[in-house]
N, C-alpha and C. Protein backbone atom coordinates (compact mmCIF):
# COMPACT_ATOMS: atom_id res chain seq x y z
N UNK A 1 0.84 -1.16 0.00
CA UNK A 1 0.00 0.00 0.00
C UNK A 1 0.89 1.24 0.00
N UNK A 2 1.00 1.81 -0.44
CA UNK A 2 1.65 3.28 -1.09
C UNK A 2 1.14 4.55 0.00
N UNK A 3 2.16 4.89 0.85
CA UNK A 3 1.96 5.99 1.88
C UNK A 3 1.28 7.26 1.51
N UNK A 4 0.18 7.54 1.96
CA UNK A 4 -0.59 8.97 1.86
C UNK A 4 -0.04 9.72 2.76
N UNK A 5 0.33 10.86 2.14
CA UNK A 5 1.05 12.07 2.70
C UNK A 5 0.13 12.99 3.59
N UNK A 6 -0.87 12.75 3.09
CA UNK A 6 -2.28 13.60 4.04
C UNK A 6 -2.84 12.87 5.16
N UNK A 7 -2.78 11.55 5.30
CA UNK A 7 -3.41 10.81 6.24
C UNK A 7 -2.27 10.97 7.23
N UNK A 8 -1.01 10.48 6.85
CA UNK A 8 0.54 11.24 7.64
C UNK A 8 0.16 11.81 8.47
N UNK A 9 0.13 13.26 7.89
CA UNK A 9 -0.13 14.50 8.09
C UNK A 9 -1.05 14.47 9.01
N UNK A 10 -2.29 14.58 8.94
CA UNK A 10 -3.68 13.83 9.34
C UNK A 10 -3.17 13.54 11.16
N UNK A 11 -2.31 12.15 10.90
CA UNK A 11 -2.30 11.27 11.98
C UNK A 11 -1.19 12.15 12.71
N UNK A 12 -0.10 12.78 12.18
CA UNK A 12 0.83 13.96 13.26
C UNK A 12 0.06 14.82 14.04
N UNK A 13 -0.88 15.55 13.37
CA UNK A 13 -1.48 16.32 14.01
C UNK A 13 -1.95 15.74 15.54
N UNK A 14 -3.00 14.78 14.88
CA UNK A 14 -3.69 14.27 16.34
C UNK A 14 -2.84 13.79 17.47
N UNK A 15 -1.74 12.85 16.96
CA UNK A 15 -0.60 12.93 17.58
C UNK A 15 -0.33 14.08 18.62
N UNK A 16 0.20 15.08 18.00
CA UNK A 16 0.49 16.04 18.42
C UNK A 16 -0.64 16.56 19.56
N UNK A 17 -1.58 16.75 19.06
CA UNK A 17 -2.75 17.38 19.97
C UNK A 17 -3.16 16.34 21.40
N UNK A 18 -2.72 15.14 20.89
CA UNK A 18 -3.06 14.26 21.74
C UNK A 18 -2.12 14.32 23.09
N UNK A 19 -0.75 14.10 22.27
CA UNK A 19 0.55 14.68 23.56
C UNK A 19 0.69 15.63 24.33
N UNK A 20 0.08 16.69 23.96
CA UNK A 20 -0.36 18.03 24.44
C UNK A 20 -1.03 17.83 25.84
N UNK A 21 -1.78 17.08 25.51
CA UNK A 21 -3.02 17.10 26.50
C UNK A 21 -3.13 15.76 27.24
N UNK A 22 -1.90 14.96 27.50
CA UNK A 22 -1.49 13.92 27.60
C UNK A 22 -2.49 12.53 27.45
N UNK A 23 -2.73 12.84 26.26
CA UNK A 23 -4.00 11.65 25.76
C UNK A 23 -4.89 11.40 26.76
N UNK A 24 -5.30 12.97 27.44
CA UNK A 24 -7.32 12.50 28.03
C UNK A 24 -7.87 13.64 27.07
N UNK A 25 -8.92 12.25 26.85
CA UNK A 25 -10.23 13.01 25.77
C UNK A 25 -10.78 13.65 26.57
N UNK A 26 -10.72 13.62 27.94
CA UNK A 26 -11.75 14.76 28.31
C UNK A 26 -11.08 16.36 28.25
N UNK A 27 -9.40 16.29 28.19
CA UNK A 27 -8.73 17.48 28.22
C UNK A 27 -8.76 17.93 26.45
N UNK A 28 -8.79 16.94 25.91
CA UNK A 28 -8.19 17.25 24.20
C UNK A 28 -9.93 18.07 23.79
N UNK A 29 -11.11 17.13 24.48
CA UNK A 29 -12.12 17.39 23.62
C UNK A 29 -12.39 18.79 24.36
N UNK A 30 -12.32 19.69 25.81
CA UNK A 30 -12.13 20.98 25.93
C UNK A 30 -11.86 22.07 25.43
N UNK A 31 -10.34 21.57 24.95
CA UNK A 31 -9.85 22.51 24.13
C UNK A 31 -9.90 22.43 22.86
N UNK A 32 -10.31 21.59 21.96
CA UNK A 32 -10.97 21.94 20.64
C UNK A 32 -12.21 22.73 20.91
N UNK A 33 -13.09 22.18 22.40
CA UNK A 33 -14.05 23.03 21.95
C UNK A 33 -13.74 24.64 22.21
N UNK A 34 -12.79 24.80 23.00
CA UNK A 34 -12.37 26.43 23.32
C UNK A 34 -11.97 26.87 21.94
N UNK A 35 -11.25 26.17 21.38
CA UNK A 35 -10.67 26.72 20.15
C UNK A 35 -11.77 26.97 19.17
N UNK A 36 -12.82 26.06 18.90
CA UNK A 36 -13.83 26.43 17.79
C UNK A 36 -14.87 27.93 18.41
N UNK A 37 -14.64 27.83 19.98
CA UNK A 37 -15.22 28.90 20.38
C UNK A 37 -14.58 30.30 19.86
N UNK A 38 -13.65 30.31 19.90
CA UNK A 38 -12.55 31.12 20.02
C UNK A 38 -12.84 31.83 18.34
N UNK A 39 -12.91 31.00 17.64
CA UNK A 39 -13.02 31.35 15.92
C UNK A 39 -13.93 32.03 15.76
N UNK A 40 -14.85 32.20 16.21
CA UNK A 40 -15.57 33.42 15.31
C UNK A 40 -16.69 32.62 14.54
N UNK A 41 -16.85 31.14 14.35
CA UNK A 41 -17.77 30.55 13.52
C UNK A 41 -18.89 30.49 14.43
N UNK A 42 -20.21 30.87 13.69
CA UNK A 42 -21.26 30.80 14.42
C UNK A 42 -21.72 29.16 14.45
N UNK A 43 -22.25 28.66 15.35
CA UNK A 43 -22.32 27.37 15.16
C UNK A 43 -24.14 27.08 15.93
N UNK A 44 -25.19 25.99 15.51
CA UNK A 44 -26.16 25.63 15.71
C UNK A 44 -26.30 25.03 16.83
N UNK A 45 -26.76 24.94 17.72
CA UNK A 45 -27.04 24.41 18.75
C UNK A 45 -28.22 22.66 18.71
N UNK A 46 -27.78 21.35 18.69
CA UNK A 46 -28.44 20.72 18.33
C UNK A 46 -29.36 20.13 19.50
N UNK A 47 -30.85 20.70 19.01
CA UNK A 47 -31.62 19.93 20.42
C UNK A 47 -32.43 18.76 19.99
N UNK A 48 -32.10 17.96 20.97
CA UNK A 48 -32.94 17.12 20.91
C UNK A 48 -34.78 16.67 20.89
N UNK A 49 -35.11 15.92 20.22
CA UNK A 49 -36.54 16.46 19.49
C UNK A 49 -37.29 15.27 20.15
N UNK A 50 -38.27 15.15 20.81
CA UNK A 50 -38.71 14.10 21.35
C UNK A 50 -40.02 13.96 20.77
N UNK A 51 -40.38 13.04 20.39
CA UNK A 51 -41.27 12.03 20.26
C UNK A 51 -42.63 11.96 21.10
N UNK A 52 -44.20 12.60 20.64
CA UNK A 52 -44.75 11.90 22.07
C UNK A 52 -44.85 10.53 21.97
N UNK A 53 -44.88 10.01 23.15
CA UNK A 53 -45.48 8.69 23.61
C UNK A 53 -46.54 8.64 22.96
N UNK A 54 -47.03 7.71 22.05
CA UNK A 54 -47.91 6.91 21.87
C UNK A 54 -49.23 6.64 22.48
N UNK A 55 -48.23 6.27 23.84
CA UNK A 55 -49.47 5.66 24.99
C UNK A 55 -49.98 6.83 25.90
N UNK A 56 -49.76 7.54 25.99
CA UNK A 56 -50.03 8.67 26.48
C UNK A 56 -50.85 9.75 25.65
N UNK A 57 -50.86 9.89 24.55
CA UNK A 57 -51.58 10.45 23.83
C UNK A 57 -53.04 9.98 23.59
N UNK A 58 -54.15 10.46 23.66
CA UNK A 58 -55.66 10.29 24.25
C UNK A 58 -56.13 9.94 22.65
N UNK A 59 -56.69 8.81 22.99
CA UNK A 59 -57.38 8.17 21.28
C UNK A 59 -58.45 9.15 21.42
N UNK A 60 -58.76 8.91 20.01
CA UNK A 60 -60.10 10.12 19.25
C UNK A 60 -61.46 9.18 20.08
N UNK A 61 -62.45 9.66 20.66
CA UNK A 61 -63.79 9.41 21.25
C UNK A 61 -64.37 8.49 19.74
N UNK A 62 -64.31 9.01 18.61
CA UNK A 62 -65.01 8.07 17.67
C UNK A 62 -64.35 8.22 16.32
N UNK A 63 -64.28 7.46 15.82
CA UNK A 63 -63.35 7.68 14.71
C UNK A 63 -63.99 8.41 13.62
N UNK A 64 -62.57 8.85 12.27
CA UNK A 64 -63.52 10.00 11.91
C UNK A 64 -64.16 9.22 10.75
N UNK A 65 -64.98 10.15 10.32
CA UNK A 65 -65.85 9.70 9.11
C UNK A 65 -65.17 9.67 7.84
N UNK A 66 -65.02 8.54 7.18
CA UNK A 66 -63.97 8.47 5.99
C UNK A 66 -64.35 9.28 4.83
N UNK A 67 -63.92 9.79 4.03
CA UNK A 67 -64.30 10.92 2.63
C UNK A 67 -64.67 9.71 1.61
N UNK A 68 -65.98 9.87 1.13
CA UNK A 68 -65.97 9.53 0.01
C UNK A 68 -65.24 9.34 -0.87
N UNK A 69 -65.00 8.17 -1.41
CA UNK A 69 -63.97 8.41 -2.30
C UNK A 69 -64.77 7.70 -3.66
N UNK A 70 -64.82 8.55 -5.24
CA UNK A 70 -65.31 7.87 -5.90
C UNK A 70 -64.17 7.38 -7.34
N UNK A 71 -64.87 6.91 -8.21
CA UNK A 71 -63.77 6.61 -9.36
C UNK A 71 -63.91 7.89 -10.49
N UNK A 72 -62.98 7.66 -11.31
CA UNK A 72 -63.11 8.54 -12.43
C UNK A 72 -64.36 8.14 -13.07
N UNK A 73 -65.56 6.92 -13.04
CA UNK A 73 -65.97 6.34 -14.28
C UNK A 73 -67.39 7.20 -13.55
N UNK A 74 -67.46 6.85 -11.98
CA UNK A 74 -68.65 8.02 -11.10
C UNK A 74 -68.93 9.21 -11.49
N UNK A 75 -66.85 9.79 -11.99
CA UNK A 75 -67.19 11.29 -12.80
C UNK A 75 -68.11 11.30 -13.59
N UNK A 76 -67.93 10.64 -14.62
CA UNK A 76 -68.40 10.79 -15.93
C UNK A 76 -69.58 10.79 -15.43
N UNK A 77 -70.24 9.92 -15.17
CA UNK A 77 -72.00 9.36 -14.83
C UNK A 77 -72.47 10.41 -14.44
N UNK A 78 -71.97 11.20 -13.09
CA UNK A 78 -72.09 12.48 -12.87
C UNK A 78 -72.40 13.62 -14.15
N UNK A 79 -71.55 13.79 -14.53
CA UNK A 79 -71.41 14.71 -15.39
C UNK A 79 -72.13 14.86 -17.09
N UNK A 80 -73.07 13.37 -16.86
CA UNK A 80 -73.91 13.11 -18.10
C UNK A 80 -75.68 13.66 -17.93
């Protein structure tokens, strides 16, 4: 397999960032996030979207009344 110069690259970095912070993710993942703070990029806040329950939600008293539904051939008959 033929060495990629970017994955290298790639893998020094983290290296690097990792030694820094003597390989705890809880110190490395801090300071990336200080640093993305730090930039100036506005960033989205992701919330979580919940679901109601099912079972908790109150069935309809009577169900509804279905729409007519007719065919195209009803059109016509109609329309004669």
């Amino acid at each position: 397999m033929t060495p990629d110069p970017i994955v290298d690259e790639v893998r020094a970095i983290r290296d690097a960032i990792a030694k820094e912070h003597d390989y705890d993710i809880d110190a490395i993942f801090e300071a990336l996030r200080r640093q993305g703070a730090a930039g100036g990029t506005p960033t989205v806040p992701i919330v979580a979207r919940r679901t109601p329950d099912l079972q908790d939600s109150p069935l309809p008293d009577s169900p509804e009344e279905p729409a007519e539904q007719g065919t195209a051939a009803d059109d016509v008959e109609r329309d004669r």
